[in-house]
Structures are given as C-alpha cells and as structure tokens.
N, C-alpha and C. Protein backbone atom coordinates (compact mmCIF):
# COMPACT_ATOMS: atom_id res chain seq x y z
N UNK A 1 174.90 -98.40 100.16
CA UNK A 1 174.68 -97.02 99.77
C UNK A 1 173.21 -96.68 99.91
N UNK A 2 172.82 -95.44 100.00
CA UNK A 2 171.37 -95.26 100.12
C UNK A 2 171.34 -93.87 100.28
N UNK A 3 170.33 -93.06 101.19
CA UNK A 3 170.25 -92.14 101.84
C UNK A 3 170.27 -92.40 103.36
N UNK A 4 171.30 -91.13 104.00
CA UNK A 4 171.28 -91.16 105.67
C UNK A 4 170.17 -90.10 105.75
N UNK A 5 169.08 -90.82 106.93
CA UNK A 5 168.25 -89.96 107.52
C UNK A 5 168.23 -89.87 109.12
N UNK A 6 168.30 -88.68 109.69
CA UNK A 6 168.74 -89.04 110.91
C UNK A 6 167.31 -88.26 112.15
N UNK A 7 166.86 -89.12 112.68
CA UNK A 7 165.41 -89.02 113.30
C UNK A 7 165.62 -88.93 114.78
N UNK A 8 164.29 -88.49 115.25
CA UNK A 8 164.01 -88.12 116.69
C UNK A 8 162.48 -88.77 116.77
N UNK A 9 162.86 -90.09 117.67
CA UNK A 9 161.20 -90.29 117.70
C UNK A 9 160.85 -90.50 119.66
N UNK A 10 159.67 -90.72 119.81
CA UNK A 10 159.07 -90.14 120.75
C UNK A 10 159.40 -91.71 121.84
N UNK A 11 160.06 -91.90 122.58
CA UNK A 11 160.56 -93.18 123.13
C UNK A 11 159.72 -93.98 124.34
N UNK A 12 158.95 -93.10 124.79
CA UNK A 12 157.89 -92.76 125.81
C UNK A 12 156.63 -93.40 124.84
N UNK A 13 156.42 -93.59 123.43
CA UNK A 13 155.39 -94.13 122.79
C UNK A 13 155.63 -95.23 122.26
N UNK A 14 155.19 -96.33 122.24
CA UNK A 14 155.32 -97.67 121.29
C UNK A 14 154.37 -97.33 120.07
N UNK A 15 153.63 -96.95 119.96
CA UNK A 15 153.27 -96.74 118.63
C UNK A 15 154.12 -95.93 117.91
N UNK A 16 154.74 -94.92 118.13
CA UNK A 16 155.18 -94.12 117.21
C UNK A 16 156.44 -95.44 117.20
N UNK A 17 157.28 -95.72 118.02
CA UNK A 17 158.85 -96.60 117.72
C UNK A 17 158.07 -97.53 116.55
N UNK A 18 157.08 -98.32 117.20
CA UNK A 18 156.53 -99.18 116.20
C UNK A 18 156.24 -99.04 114.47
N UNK A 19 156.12 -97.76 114.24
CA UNK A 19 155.35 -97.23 113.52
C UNK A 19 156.69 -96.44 112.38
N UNK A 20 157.34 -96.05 113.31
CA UNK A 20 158.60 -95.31 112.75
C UNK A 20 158.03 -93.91 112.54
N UNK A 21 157.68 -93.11 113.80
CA UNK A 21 157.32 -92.17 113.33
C UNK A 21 158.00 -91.15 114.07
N UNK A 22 158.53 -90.23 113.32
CA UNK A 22 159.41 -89.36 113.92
C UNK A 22 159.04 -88.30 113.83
N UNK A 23 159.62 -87.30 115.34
CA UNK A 23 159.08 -85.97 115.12
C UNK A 23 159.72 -85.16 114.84
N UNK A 24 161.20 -85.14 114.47
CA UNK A 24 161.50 -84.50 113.36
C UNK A 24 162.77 -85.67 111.97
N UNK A 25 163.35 -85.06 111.12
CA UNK A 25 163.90 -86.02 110.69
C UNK A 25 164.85 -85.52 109.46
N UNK A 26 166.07 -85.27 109.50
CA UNK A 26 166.98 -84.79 108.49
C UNK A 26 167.58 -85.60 107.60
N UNK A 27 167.41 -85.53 106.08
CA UNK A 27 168.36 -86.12 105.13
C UNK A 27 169.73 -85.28 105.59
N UNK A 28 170.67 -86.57 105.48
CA UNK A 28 172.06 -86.09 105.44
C UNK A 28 172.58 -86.24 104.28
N UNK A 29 173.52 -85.35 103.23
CA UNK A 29 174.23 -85.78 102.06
C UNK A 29 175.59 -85.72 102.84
N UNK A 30 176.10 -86.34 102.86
CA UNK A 30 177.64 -86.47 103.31
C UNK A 30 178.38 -87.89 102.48
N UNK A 31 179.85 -87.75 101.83
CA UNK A 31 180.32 -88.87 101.75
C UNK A 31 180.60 -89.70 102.66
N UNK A 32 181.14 -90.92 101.94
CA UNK A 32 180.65 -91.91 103.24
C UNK A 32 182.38 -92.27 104.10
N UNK A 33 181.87 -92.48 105.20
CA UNK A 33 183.11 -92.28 106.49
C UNK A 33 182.31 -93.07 107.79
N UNK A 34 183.07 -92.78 108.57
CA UNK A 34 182.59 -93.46 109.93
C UNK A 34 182.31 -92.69 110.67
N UNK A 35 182.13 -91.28 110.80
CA UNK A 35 181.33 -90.04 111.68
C UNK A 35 181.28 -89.25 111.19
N UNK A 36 180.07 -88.96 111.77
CA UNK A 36 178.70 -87.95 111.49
C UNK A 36 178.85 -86.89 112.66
N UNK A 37 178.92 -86.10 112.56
CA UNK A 37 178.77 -84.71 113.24
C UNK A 37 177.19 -83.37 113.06
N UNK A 38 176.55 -83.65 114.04
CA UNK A 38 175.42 -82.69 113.84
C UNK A 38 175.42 -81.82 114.95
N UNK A 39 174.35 -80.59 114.73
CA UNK A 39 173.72 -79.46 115.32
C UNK A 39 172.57 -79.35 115.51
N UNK A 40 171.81 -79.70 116.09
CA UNK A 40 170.10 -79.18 116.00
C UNK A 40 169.54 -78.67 117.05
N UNK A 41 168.64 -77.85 117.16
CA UNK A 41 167.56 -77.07 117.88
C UNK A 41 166.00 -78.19 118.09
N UNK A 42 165.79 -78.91 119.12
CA UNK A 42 164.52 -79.02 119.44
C UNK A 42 163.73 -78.37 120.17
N UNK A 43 162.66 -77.91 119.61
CA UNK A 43 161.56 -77.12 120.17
C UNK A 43 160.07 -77.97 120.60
N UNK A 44 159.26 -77.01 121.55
CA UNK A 44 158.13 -77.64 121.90
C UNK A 44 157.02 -77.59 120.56
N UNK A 45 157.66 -76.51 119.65
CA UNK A 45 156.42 -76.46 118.45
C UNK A 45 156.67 -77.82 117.42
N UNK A 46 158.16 -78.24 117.68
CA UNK A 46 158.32 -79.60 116.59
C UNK A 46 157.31 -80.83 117.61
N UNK A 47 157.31 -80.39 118.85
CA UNK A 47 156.39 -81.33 119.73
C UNK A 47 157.42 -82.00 120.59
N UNK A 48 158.60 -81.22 121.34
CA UNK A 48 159.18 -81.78 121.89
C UNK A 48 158.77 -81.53 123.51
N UNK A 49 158.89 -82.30 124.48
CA UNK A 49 158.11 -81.89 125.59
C UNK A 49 159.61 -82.11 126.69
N UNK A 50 159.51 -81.07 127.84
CA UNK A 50 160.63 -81.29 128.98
C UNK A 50 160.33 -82.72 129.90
N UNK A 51 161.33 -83.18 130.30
CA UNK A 51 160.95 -84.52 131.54
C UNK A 51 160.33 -85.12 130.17
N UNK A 52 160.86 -85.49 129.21
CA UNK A 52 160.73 -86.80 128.07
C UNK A 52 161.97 -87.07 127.61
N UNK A 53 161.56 -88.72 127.35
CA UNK A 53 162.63 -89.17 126.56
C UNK A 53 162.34 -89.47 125.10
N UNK A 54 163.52 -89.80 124.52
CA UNK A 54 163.33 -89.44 122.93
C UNK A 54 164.47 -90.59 122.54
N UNK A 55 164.39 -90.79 121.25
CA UNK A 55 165.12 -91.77 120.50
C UNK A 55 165.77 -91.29 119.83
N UNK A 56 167.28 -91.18 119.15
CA UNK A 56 167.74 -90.70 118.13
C UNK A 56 168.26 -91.78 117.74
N UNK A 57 168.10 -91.81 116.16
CA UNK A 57 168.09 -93.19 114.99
C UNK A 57 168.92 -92.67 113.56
N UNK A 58 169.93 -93.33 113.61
CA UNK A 58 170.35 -93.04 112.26
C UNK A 58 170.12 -94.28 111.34
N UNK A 59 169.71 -93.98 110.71
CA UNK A 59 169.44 -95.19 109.26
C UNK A 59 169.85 -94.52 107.68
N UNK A 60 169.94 -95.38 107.18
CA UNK A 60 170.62 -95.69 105.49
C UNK A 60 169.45 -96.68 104.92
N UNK A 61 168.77 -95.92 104.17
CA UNK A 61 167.57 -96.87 102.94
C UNK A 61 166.58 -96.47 103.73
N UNK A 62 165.81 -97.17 102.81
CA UNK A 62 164.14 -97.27 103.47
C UNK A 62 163.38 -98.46 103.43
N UNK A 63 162.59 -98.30 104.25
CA UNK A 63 161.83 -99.57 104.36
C UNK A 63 162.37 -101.02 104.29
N UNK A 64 162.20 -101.83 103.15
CA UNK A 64 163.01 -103.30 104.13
C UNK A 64 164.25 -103.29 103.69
N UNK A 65 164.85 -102.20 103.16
CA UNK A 65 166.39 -102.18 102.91
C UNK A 65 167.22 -101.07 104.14
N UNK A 66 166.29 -100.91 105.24
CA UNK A 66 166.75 -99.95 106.21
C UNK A 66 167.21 -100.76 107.45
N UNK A 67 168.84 -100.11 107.44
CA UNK A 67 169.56 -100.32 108.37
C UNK A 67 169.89 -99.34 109.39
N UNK A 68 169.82 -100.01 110.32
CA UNK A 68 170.37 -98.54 111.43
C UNK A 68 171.90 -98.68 111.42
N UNK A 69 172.47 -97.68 111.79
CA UNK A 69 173.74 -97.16 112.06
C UNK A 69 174.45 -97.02 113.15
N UNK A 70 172.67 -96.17 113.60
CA UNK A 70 173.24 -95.73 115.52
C UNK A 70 172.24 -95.26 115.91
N UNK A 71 171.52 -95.40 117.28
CA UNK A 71 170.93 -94.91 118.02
C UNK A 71 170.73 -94.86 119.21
N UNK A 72 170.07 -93.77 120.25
CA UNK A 72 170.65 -94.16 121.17
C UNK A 72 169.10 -93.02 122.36
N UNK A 73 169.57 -93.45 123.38
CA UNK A 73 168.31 -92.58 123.67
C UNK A 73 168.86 -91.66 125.07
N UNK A 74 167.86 -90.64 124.57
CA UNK A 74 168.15 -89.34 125.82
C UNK A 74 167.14 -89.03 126.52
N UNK A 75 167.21 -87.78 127.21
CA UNK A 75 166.16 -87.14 128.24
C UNK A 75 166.29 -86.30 128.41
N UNK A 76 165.16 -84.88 128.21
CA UNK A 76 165.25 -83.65 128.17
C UNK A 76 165.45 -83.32 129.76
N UNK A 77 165.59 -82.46 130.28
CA UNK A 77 165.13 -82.22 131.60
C UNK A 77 164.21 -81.22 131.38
C-alpha cells in the first residue's frame, strides 16, 4: 500500500533518470486493481520539447520503499 505517483521524466538525461527528477508528476487516489487509466496534456511550458524522448514511471511509496509498477518510454514527434 502507499501512494501511486505517476511521472514523466526526461529520458534523453541521465541525471534527471538518476536523480528521479520529473517534469511533471500526478498523485493518483484510486482503489487498488490492476489498471490505471489516464488523460494528460504535455506542454512545452511544463518543459516538454518535440523530437524527445521521455519516460513514463508509475511507482507506489517513496524513496527506499518505492516500487515501480510500469514504465515505459515514448517519443514526441
């Protein structure tokens, strides 16, 4: 049990993967099941850039009690 947070980090950077730093990042409250269904809008003002790739990470807890769930990686055109 924990909190689901579900992130976008910059995949094109090893510091940020390293670092866990995401450029944007939603708490989910949902009971617990085996899928997750989302909607989101990335923009260039959250710092999203075209011709990049990106990480999407779902995790439960934080820090050394954080597990991933799912992630997987894309590419804007």
């Amino acid at each position: 049990s924990g909190p689901i947070i579900v992130a976008v980090l910059d995949s094109e950077s090893p510091e940020a993967l390293q670092n866990h730093q995401a450029l944007v990042a939603w708490d989910v409250n949902m009971k617990p099941g085996s899928s997750l269904g989302m909607r989101f809008l990335l923009t260039v003002e959250q710092g999203f850039q075209p011709s990049h790739s990106y990480l999407l990470r779902v995790v439960q807890g934080q820090a050394k009690t954080e597990k991933i769930l799912a992630e997987g990686e894309f590419h804007l055109e």
